[in-house]
C-alpha atoms as a PDB file:
ATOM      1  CA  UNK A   1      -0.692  -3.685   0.543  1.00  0.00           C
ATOM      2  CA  UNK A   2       0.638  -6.547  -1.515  1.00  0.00           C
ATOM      3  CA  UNK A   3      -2.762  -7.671  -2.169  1.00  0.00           C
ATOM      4  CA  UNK A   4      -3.972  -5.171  -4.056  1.00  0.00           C
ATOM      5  CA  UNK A   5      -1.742  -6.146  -7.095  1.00  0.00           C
ATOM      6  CA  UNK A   6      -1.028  -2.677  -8.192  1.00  0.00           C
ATOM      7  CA  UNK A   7       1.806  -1.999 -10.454  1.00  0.00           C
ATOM      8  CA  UNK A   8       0.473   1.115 -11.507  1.00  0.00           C
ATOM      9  CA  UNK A   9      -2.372   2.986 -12.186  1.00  0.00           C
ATOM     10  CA  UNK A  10      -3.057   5.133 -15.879  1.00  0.00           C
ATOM     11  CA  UNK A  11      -5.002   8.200 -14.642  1.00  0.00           C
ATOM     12  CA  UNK A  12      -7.868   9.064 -17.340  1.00  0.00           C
ATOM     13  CA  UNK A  13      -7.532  12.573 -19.357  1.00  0.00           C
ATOM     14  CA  UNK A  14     -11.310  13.737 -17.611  1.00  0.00           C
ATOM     15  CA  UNK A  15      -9.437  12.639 -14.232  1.00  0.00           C
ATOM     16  CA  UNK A  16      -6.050  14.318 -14.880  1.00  0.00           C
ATOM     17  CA  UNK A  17      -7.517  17.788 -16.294  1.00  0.00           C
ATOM     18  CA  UNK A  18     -10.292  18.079 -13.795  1.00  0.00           C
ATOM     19  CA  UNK A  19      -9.410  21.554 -11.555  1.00  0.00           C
ATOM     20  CA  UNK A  20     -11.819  20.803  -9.072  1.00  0.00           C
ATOM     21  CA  UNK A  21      -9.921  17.685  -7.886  1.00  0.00           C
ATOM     22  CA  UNK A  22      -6.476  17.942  -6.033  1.00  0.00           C
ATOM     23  CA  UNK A  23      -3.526  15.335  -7.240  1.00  0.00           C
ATOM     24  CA  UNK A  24      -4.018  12.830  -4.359  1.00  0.00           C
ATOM     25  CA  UNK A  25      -7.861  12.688  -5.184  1.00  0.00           C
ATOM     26  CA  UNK A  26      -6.993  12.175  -8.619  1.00  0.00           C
ATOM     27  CA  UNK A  27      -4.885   9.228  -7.795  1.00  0.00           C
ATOM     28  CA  UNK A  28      -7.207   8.120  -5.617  1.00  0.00           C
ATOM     29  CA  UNK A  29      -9.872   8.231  -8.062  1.00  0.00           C
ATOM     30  CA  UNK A  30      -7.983   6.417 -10.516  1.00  0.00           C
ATOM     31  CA  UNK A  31      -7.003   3.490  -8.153  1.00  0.00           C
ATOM     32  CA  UNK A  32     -10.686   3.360  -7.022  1.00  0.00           C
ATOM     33  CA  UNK A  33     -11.380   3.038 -11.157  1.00  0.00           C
ATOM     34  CA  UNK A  34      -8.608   0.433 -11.292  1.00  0.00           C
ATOM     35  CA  UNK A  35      -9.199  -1.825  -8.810  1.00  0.00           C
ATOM     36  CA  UNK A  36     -13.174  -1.370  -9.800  1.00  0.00           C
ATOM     37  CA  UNK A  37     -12.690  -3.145 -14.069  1.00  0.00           C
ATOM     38  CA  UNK A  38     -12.550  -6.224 -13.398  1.00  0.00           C
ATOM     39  CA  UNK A  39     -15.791  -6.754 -10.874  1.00  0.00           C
ATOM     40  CA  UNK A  40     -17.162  -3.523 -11.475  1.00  0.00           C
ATOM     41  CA  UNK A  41     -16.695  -2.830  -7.795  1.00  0.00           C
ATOM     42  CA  UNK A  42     -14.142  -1.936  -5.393  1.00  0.00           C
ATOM     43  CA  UNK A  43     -13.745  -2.700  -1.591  1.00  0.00           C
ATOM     44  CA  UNK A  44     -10.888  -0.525  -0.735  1.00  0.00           C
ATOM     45  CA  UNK A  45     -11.449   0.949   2.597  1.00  0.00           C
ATOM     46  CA  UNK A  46     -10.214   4.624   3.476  1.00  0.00           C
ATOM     47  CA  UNK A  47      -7.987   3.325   5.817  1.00  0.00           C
ATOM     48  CA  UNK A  48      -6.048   0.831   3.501  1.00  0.00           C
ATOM     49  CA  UNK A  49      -6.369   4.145   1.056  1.00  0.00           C
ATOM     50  CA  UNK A  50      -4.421   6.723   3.680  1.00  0.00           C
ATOM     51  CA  UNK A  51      -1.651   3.950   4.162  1.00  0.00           C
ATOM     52  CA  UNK A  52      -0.701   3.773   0.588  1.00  0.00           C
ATOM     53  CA  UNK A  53      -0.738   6.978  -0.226  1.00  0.00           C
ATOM     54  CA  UNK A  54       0.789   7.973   3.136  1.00  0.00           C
ATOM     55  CA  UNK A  55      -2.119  10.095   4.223  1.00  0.00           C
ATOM     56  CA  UNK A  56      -4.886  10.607   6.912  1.00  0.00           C
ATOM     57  CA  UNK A  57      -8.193   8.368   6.940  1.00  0.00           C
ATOM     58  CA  UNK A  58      -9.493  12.033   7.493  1.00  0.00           C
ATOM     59  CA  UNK A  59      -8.141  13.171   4.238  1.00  0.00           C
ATOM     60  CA  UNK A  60      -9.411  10.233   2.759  1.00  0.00           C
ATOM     61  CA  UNK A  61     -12.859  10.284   3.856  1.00  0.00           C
ATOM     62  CA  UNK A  62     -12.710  13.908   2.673  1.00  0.00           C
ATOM     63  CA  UNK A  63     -12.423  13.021  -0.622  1.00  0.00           C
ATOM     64  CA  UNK A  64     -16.121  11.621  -0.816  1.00  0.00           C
ATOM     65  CA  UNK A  65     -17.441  14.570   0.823  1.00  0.00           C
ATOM     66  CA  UNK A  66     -16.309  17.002  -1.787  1.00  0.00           C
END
């Protein structure tokens, strides 16, 4: 995970108030928006996702299905 460079992440307010999303997909929403500034993409797969947040791919992948 050292490649990704992340020494933390600053979750924004429409993020962080949003009911419909649970904490981890907030978190994981704001790493995807972190990682995405400076090329305006991001090639994070689910699987590199679920290992640093310490979940399932499965949880993961349903995060784009909701």
């Amino acid at each position: 995970m050292s490649n990704l460079n992340l020494k933390g992440i600053w979750i924004p307010i429409e993020i962080l108030t949003d009911d419909k999303l649970s904490d981890k997909e907030k978190i994981i929403y704001a790493i995807i928006i972190y990682l995405s500034k400076e090329n305006q993409y991001c090639f994070l797969t689910n699987k590199t996702i679920s290992k640093l947040l310490n979940i399932s791919v499965t949880q993961v992948s349903n995060f784009w299905a909701s």
